[in-house]
Protein backbone atom coordinates (compact mmCIF):
# COMPACT_ATOMS: atom_id res chain seq x y z
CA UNK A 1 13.09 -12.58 -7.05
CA UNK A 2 16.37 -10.84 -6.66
CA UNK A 3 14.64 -7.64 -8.51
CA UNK A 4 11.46 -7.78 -5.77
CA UNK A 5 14.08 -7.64 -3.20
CA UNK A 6 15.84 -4.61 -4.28
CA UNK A 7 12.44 -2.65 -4.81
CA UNK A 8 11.24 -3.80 -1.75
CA UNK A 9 14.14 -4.57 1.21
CA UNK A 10 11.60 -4.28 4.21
CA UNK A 11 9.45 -6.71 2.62
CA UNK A 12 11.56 -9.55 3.13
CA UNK A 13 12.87 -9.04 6.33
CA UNK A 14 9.50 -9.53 7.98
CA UNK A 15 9.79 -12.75 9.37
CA UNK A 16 7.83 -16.43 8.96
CA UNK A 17 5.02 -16.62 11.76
CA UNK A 18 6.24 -13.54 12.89
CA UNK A 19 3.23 -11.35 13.78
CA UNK A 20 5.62 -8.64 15.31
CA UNK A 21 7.69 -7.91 12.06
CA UNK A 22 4.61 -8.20 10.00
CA UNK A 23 2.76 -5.11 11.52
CA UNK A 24 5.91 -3.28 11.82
CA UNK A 25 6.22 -3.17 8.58
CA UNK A 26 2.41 -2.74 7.58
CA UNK A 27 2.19 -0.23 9.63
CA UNK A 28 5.67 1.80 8.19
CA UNK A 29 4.15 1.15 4.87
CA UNK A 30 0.52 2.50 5.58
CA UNK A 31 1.97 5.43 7.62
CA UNK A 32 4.68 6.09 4.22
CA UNK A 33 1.12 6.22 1.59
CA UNK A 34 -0.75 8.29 4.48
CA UNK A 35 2.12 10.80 4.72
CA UNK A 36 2.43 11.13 0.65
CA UNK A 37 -1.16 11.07 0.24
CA UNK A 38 -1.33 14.46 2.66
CA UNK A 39 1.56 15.90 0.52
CA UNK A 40 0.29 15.25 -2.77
CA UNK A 41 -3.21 16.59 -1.34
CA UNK A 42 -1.40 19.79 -0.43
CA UNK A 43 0.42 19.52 -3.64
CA UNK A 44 -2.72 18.68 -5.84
CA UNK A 45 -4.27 22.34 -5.76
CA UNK A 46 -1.89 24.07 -7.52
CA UNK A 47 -2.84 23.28 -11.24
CA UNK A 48 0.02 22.59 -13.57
CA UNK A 49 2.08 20.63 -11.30
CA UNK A 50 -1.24 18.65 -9.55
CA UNK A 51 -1.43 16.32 -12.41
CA UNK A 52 1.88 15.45 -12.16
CA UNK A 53 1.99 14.55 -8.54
CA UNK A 54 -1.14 12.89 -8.59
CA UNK A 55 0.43 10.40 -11.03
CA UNK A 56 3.46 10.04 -8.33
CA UNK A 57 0.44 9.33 -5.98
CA UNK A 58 -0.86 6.60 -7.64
CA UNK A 59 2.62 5.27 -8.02
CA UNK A 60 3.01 5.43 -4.21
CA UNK A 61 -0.31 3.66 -3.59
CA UNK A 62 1.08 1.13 -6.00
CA UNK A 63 4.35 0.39 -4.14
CA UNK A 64 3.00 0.64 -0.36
CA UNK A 65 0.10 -2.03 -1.60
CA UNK A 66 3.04 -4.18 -3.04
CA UNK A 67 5.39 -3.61 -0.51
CA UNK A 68 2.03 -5.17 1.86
CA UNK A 69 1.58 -7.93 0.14
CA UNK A 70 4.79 -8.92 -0.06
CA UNK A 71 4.97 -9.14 3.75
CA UNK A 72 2.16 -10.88 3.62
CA UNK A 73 3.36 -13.58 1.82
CA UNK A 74 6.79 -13.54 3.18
CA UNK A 75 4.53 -13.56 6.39
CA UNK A 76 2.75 -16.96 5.44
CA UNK A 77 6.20 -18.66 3.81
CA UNK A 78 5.04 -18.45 0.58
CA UNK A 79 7.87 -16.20 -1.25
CA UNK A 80 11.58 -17.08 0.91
């Protein structure tokens, strides 16, 4: 648990039965994958290095979908 919370800090500080906190966060996380996502768009059409940011892309997706559920649960009470 100690390892989820240094990947992801914001997670946990969302707060139990706290709606406000929860879409805070959400909302930084879905506006962090929409930002990257229009960079490594940008990014994508130059050849050589578009396969390697597209593979940061997916990484990004990974972390912000994570990072989402994580508040989720935290959200709920499920991970303290």
């Amino acid at each position: 648990m100690d390892l989820l919370k240094k990947i992801w800090p914001t997670a946990f500080k969302v707060g139990e039965k706290d709606v406000a906190s929860l879409i805070i966060q959400i909302v930084i996380l879905l506006v962090v994958g929409l930002v990257a996502g229009i960079l490594i768009g940008v990014l994508a059409l130059i050849p050589i290095i578009g396969i390697l940011v597209a593979l940061c892309g997916g990484l990004v997706d990974i972390y912000c979908v994570v990072g989402i559920v994580l508040c989720v649960l935290k959200f709920l009470g499920i991970v303290k």
